[in-house]
Protein backbone atom coordinates (compact mmCIF):
# COMPACT_ATOMS: atom_id res chain seq x y z
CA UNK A 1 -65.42 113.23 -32.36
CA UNK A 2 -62.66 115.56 -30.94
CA UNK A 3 -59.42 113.40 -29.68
CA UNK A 4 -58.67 116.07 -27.15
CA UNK A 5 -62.24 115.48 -25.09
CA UNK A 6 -60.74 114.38 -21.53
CA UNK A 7 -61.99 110.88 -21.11
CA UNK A 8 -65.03 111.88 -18.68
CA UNK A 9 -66.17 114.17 -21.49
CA UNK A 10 -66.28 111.45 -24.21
CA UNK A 11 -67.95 109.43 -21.26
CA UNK A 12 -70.35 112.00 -20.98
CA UNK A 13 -71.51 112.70 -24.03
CA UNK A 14 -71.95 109.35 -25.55
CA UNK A 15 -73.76 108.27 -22.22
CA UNK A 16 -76.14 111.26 -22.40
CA UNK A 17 -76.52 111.24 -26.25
CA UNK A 18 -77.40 107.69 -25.60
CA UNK A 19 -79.71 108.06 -22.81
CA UNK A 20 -81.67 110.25 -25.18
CA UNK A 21 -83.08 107.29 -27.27
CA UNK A 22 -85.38 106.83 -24.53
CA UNK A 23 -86.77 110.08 -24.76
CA UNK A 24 -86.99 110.40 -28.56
CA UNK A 25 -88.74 106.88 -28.89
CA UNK A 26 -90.95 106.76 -26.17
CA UNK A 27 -94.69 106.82 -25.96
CA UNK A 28 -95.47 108.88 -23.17
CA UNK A 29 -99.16 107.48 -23.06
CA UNK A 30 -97.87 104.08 -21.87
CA UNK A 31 -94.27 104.42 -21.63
CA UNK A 32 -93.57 101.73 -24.38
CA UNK A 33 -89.97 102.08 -25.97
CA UNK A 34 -89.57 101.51 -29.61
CA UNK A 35 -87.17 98.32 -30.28
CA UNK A 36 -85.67 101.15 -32.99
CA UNK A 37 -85.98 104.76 -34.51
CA UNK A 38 -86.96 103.24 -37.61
CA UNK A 39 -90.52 104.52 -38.84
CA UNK A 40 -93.33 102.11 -37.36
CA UNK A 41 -91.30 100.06 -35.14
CA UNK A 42 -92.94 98.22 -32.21
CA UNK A 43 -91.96 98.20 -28.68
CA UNK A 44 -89.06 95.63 -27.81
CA UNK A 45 -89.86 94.64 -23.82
CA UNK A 46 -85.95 94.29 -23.44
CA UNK A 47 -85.42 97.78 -24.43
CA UNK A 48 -87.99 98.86 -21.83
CA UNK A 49 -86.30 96.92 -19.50
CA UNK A 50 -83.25 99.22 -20.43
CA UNK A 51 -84.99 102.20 -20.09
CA UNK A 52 -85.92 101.69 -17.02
CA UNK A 53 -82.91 101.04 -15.84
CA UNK A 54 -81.89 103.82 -17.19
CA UNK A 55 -84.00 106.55 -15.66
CA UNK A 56 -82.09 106.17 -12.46
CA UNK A 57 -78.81 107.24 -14.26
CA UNK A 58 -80.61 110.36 -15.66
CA UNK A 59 -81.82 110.91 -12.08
CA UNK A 60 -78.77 111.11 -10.63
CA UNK A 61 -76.74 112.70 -13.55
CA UNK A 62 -79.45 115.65 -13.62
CA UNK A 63 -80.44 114.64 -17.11
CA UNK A 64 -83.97 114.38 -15.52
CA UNK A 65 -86.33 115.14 -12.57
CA UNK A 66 -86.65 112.58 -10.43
CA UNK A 67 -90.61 113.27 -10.10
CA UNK A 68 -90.47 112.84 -14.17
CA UNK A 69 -88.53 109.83 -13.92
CA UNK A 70 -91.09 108.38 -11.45
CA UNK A 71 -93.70 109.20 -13.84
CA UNK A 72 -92.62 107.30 -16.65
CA UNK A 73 -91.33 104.52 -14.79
CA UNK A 74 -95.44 104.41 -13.29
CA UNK A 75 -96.95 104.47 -16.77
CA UNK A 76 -95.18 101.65 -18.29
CA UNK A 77 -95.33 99.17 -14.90
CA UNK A 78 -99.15 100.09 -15.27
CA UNK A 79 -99.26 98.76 -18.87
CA UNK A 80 -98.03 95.72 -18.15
CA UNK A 81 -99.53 95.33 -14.65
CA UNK A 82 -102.87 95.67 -16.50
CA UNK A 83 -102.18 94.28 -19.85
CA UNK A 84 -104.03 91.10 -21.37
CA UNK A 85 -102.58 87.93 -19.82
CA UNK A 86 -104.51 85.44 -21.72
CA UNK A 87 -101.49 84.51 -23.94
CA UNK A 88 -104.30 84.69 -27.47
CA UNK A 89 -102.39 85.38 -30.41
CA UNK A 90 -103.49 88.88 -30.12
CA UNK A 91 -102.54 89.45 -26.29
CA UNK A 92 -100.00 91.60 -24.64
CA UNK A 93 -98.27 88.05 -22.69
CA UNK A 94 -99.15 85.30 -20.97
CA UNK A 95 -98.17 83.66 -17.11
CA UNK A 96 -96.57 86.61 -16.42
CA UNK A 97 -94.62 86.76 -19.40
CA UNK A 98 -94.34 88.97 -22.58
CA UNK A 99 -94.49 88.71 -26.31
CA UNK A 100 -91.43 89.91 -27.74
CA UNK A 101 -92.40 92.93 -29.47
CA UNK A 102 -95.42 95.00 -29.20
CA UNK A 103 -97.82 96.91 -31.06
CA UNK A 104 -96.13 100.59 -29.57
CA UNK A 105 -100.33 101.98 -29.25
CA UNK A 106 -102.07 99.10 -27.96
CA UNK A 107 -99.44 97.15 -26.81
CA UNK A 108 -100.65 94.17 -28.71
CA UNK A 109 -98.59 91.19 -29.90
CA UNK A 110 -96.64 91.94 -33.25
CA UNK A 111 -94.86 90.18 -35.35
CA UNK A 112 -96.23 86.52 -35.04
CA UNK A 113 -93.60 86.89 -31.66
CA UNK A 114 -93.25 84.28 -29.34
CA UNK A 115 -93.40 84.71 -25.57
CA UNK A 116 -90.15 85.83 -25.00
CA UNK A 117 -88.49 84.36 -21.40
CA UNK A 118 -85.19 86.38 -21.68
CA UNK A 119 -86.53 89.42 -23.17
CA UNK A 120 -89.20 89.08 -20.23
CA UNK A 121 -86.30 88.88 -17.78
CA UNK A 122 -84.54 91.72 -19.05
CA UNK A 123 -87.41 93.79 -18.81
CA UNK A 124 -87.96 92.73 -15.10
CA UNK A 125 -84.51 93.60 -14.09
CA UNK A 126 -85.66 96.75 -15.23
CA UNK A 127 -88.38 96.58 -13.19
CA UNK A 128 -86.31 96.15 -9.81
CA UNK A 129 -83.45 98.14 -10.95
CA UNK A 130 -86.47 100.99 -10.85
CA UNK A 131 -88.22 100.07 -7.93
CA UNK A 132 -85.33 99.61 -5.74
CA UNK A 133 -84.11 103.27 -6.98
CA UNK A 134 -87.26 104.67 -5.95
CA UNK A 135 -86.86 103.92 -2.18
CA UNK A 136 -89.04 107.11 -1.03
CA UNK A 137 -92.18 107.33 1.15
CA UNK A 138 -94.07 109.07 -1.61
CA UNK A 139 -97.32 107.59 -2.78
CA UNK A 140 -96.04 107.77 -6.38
CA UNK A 141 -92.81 105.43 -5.43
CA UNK A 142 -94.40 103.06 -3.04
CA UNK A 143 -97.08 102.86 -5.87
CA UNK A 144 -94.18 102.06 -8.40
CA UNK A 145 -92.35 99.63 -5.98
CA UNK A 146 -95.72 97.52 -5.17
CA UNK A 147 -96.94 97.21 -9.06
CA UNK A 148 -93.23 96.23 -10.05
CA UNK A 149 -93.74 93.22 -7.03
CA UNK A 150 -96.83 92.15 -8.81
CA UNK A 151 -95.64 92.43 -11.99
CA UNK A 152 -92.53 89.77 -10.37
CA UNK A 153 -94.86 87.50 -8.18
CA UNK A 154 -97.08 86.95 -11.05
CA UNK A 155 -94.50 85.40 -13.34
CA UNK A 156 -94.87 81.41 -13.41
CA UNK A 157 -90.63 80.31 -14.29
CA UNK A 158 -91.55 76.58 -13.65
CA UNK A 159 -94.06 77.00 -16.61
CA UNK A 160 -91.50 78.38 -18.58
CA UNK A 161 -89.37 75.13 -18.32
CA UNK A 162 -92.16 73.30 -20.42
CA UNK A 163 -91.62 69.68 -18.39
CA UNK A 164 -87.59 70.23 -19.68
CA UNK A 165 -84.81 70.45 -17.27
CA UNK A 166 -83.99 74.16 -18.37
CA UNK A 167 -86.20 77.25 -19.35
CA UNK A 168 -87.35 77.10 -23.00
CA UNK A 169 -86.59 79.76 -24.95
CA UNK A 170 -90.29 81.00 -25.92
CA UNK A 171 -93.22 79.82 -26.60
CA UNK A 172 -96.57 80.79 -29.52
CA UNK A 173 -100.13 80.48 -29.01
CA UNK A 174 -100.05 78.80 -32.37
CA UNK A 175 -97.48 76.05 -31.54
CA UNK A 176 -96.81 76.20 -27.61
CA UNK A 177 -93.17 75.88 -26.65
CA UNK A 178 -90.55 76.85 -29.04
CA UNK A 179 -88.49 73.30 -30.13
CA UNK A 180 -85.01 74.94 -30.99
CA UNK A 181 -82.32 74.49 -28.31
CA UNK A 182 -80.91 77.43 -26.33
CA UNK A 183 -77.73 75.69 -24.95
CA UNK A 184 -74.26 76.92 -24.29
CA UNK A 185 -73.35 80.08 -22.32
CA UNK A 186 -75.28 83.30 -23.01
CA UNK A 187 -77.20 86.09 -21.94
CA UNK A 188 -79.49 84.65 -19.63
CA UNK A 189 -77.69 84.30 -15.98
CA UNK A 190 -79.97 87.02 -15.39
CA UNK A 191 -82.65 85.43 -16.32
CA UNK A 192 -81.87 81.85 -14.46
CA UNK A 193 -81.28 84.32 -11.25
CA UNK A 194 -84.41 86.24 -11.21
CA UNK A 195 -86.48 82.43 -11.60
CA UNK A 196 -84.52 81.19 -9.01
CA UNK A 197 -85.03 83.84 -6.69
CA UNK A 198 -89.04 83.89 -6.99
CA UNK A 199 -91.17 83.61 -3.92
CA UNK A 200 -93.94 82.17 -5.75
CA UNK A 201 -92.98 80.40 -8.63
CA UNK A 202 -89.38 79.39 -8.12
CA UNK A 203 -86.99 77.23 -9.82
CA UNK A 204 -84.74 74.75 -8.61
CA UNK A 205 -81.21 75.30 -7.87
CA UNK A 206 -80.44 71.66 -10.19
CA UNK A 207 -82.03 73.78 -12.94
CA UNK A 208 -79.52 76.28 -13.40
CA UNK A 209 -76.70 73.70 -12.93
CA UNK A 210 -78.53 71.88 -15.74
CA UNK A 211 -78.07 74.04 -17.82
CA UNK A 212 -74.13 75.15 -17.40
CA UNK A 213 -73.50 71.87 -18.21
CA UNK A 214 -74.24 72.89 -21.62
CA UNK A 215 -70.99 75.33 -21.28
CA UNK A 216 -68.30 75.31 -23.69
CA UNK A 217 -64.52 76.17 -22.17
CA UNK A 218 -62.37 76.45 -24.31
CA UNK A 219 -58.72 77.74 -24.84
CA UNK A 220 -58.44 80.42 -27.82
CA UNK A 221 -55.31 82.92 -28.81
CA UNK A 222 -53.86 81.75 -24.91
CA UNK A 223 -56.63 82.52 -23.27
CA UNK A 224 -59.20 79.74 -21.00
CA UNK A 225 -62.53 81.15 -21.01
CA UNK A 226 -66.21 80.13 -21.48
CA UNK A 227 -66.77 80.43 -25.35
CA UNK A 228 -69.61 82.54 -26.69
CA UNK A 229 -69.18 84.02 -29.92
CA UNK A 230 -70.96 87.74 -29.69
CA UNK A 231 -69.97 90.28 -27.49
CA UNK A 232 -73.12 91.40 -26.36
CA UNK A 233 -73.50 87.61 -24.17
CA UNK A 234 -70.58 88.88 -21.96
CA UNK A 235 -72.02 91.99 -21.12
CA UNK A 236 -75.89 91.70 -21.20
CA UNK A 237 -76.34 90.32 -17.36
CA UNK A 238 -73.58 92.01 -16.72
CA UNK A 239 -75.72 95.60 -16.84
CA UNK A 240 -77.25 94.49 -14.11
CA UNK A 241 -75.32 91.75 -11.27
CA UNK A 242 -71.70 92.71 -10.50
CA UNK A 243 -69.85 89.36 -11.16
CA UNK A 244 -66.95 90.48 -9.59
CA UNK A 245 -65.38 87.94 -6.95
CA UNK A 246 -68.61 85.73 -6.67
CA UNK A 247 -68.85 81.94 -8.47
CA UNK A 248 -70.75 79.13 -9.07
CA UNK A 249 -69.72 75.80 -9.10
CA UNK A 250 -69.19 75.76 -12.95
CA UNK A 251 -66.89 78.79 -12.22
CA UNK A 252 -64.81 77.92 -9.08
CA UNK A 253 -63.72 74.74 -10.70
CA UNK A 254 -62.34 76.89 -13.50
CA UNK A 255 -60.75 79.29 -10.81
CA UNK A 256 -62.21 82.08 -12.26
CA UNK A 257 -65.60 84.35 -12.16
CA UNK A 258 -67.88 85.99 -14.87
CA UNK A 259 -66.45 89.29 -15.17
CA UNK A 260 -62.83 88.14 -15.69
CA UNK A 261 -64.84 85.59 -18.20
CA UNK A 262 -65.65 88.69 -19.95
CA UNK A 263 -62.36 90.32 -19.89
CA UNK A 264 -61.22 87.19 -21.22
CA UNK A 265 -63.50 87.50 -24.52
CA UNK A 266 -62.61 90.86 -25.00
CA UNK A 267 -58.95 90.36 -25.30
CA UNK A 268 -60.22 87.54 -27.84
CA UNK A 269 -62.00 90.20 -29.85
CA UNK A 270 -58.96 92.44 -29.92
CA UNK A 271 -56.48 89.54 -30.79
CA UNK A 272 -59.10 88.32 -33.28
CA UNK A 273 -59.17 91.59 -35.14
CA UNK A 274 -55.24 91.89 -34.86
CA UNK A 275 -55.12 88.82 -36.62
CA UNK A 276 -58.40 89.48 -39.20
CA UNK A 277 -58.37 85.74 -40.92
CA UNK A 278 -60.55 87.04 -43.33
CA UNK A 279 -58.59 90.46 -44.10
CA UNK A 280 -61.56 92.70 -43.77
CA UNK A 281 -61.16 96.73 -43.94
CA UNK A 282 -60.13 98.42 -40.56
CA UNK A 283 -59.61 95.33 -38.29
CA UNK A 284 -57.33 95.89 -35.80
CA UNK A 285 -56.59 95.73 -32.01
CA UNK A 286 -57.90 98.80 -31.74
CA UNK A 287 -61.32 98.42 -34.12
CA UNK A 288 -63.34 95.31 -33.17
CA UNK A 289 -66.97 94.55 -32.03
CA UNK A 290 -68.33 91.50 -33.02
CA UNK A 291 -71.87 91.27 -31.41
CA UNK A 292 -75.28 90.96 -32.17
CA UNK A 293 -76.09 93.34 -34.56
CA UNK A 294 -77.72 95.12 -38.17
CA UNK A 295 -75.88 94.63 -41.07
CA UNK A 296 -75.64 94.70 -44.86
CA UNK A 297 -77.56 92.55 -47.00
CA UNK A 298 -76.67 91.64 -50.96
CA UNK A 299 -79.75 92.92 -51.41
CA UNK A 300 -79.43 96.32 -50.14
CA UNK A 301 -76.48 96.90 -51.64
CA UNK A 302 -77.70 95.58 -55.19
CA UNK A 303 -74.84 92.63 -55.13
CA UNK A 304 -75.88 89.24 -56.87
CA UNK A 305 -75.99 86.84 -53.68
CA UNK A 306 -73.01 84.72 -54.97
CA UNK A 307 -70.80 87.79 -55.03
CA UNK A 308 -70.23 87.95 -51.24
CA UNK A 309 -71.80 86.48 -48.57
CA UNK A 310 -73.61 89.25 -46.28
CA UNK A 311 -75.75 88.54 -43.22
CA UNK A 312 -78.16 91.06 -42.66
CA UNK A 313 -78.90 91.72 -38.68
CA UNK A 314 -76.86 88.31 -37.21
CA UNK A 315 -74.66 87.39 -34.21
CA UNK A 316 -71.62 88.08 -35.74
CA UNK A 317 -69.00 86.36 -33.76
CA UNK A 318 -65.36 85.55 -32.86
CA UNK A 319 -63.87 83.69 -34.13
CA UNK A 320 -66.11 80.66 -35.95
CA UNK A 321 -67.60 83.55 -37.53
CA UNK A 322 -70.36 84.61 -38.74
CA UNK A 323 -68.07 87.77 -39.90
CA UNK A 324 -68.69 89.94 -43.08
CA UNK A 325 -66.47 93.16 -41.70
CA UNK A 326 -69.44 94.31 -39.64
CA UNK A 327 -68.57 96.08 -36.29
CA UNK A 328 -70.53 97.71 -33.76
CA UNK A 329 -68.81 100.13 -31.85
CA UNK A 330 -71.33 100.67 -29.08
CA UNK A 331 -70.05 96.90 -28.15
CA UNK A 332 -66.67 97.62 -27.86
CA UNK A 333 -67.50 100.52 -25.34
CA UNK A 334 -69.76 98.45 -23.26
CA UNK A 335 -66.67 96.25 -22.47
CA UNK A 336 -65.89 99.64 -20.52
CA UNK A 337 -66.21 97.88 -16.77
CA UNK A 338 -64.23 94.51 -18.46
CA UNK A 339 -61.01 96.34 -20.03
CA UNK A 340 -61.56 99.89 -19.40
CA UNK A 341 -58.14 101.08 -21.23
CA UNK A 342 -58.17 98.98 -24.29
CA UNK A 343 -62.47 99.91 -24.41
CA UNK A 344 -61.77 103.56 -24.48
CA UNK A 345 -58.82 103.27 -26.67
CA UNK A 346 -60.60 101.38 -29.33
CA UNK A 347 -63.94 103.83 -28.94
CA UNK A 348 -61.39 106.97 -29.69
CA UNK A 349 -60.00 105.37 -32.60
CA UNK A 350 -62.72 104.17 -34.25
CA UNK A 351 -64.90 107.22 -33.82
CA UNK A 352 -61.78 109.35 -35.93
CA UNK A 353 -61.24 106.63 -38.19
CA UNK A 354 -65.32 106.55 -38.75
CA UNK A 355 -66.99 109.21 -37.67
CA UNK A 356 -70.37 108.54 -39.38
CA UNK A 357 -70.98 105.46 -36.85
CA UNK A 358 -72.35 107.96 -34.40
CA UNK A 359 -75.55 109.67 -36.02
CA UNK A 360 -77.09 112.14 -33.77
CA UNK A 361 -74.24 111.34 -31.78
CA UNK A 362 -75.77 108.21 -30.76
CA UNK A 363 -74.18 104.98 -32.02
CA UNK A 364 -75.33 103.28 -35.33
CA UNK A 365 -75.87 99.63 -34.99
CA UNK A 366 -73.19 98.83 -36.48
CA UNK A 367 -70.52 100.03 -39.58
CA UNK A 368 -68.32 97.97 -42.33
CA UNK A 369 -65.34 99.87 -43.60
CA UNK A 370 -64.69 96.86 -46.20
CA UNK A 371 -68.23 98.31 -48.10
CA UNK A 372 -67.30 101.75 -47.78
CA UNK A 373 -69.18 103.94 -51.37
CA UNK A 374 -68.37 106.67 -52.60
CA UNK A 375 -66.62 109.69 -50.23
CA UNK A 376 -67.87 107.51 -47.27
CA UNK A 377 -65.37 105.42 -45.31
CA UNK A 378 -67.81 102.62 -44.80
CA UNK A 379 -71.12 101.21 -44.74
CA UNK A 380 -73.15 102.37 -41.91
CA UNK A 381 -76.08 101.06 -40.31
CA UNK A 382 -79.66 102.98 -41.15
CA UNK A 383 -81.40 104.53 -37.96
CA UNK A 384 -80.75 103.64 -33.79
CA UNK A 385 -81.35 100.60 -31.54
CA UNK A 386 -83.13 100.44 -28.42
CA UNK A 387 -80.65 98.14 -27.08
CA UNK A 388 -77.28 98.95 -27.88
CA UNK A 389 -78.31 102.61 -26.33
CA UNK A 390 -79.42 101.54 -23.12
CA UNK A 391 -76.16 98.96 -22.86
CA UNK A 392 -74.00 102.17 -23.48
CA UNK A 393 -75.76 104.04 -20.58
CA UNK A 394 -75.63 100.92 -18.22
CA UNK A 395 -72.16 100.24 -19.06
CA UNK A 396 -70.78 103.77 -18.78
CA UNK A 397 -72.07 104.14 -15.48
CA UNK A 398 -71.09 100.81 -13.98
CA UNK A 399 -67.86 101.70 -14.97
CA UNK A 400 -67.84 105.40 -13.31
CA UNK A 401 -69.78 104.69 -10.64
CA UNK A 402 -71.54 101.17 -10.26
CA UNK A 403 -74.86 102.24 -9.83
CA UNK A 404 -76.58 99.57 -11.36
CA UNK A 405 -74.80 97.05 -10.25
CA UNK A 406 -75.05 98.35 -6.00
CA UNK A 407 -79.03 99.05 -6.94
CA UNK A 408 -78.61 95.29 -7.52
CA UNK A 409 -76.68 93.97 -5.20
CA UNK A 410 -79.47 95.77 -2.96
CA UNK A 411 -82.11 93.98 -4.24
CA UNK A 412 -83.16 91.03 -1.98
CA UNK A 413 -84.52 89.04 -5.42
CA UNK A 414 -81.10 89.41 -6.89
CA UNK A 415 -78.65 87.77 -3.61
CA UNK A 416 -81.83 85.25 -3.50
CA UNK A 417 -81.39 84.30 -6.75
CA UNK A 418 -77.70 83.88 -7.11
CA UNK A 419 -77.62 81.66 -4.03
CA UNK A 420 -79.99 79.25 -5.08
CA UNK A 421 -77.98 78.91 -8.31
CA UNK A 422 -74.60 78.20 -6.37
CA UNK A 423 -72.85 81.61 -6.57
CA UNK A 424 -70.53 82.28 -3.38
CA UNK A 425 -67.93 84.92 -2.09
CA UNK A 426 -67.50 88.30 -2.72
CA UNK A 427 -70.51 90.99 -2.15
CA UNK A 428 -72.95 87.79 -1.50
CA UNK A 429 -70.69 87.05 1.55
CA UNK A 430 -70.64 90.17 2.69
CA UNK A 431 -74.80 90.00 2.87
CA UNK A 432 -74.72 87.31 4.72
């Protein structure tokens, strides 16, 4: 990547080289997005979700028509608005829900994959990022805005709760509700808002507060913030609701709010990687990105498993780890909106110190300098993710223009939402 590209540039083409996953791995017959470019893989709902968010960013950057964007944006809320709802092993979802990953043709479970509540959510915030985008008088657009209603109306979040205090975090026709816990701070403030602010199916407000009682705060390298390992937890909901200024209850007794939360966690990263405990290749305050993410295996590499310990795709976090010198550098650049100087900074140097993370100039999953073979200077991830591409394009543009983030803060379900849960001040004031 050239060093002397003007910032906007860089911004530019990584956004649009991004944005063009959704176009490469698409099937135009139902709009289903491939959860990656790898051969035969099925649709990830979160990465629709993405995509549609997307479309509205290619609208407006002239990447795309806006007629075209409607288009797609029609054929995919029609899939699901008509898919099988009977939640059978062999269905598309079920209560308004969705299996995790789908057959991209039929749009069939795959994968023995539960009923996925956040992945659902993610894909719905697609859904209103789109329909509240698509504000026209056209048939095609009211069409899209009164399927993506149905599509929200029809989703049952008490359900989803199971008879617990909190939402579960899936469930399978073969077993019903998944048993494993899914408590401590992540990505799913979305989610909690979107059930909250439901008009038929609501949760209650105790819910959500039910569940940040699960939080951990803690205090690491001099900084107070609410622990979560991976990077991707402080910027997933983020896409979507501008945290900036407004709290909760959890959050105005800590004097602070979500996006300075996730400032917070990137300076960990950075100081983290200063530091590298573990002395990995490359680490540094300007190469970090510990997120969700592919990875090595011993297998793939043809090591005997006792001769390193490798993870494979993982949640590599900071700083209890897991770490085997995997970074993603699409994570460090979606901390954009958080840290915007030390984001770009560290996306420069990286992509001259390793150029072969972008492929197609789209990021790689992830890269490992510490396994580097041969003339290469480090391991690289095979193929593209649905979801670290559409977090790029999000991100970007939240941070050059807040799109997103007003489409969101213009969506009644959205302010709903957040109230019920506790959040105050800030744009929600200024609704009021």
């Amino acid at each position: 990547m050239d060093t002397v590209l003007s910032n906007e540039t860089l911004l530019d083409r990584l956004q649009r080289a991004a944005f063009g996953y959704f176009l490469q791995e698409v099937n135009p017959a139902n709009g289903l997005v491939a959860d990656t470019s790898r051969e035969n893989s099925p649709c990830s709902i979160a990465v629709v979700g993405f995509a549609l968010s997307s479309y509205p960013v290619a609208v407006e950057r002239g990447w795309m028509t806006r007629a075209d964007a409607v288009n797609r944006c029609l054929s995919v809320l029609r899939f699901f608005h008509d898919s099988d709802q009977s939640g059978s092993p062999d269905a598309t979802g079920y209560k308004g829900f969705y299996y995790h990953f789908l057959d991209m043709h039929t749009g069939a479970r795959v994968w023995r994959s539960e009923v996925s509540m956040v992945d659902t959510a993610l894909l719905i915030a697609g859904v209103l990022t789109a329909s509240t985008y698509f504000n026209s008088d056209s048939s095609e657009e009211a069409s899209l805005r009164g399927i993506a209603d149905a599509l929200y109306r029809r989703i049952d979040w008490r359900w989803s709760q199971g008879g617990e205090a909190t939402i579960r975090q899936g469930w399978k026709p073969e077993c019903g509700f998944l048993h494993y816990g899914w408590e401590g701070y992540n990505e799913a403030i979305v989610l909690y808002a979107l059930a909250l602010g439901s008009p038929t199916h609501p949760m209650e407000g105790h819910n959500y507060e039910a569940w940040t009682a699960t939080y951990q705060w803690e205090n690491l390298y001099g900084y107070d913030f609410l622990y979560a390992g991976p990077l991707f937890v402080h910027q997933f909901s983020h896409a979507w609701i501008d945290f900036r200024g407004i709290q909760d209850r959890f959050m105005r007794e800590k004097r602070c709010d979500y996006f300075e939360n996730s400032r917070r966690a990137t300076e960990v990263q950075r100081e983290y990687a200063r530091r590298n405990p573990h002395r990995f290749v490359g680490y540094d305050e300007s190469c970090w990105g510990l997120t969700a993410c592919d990875g090595p295996t011993n297998q793939s590499l043809g090591l005997p498993s006792e001769a390193r310990r490798l993870f494979g795709y993982a949640a590599r976090g900071v700083p209890y780890g897991p770490d085997d010198g995997t970074l993603s550098g699409w994570a460090a650049l979606a901390s954009l909106p958080f840290a915007p100087e030390n984001a770009l900074r560290a996306a420069r140097d990286m992509l001259q110190r390793y150029p072969e993370m972008l492929a197609a100039q789209q990021y790689t999953s992830s890269f490992n300098p510490t396994l580097a073979i041969g003339d290469r200077r480090a391991w690289v991830s095979t193929g593209h993710f649905g979801l670290d591409q559409g977090i790029v394009v999000m991100m970007i543009e939240n941070y050059r223009t807040q799109l997103i983030w007003r489409l969101m803060r213009d969506c009644p379900i959205t302010g709903a939402g957040l109230r019920r849960a506790g959040f105050r001040g800030g744009w929600l004031q200024q609704l009021t």
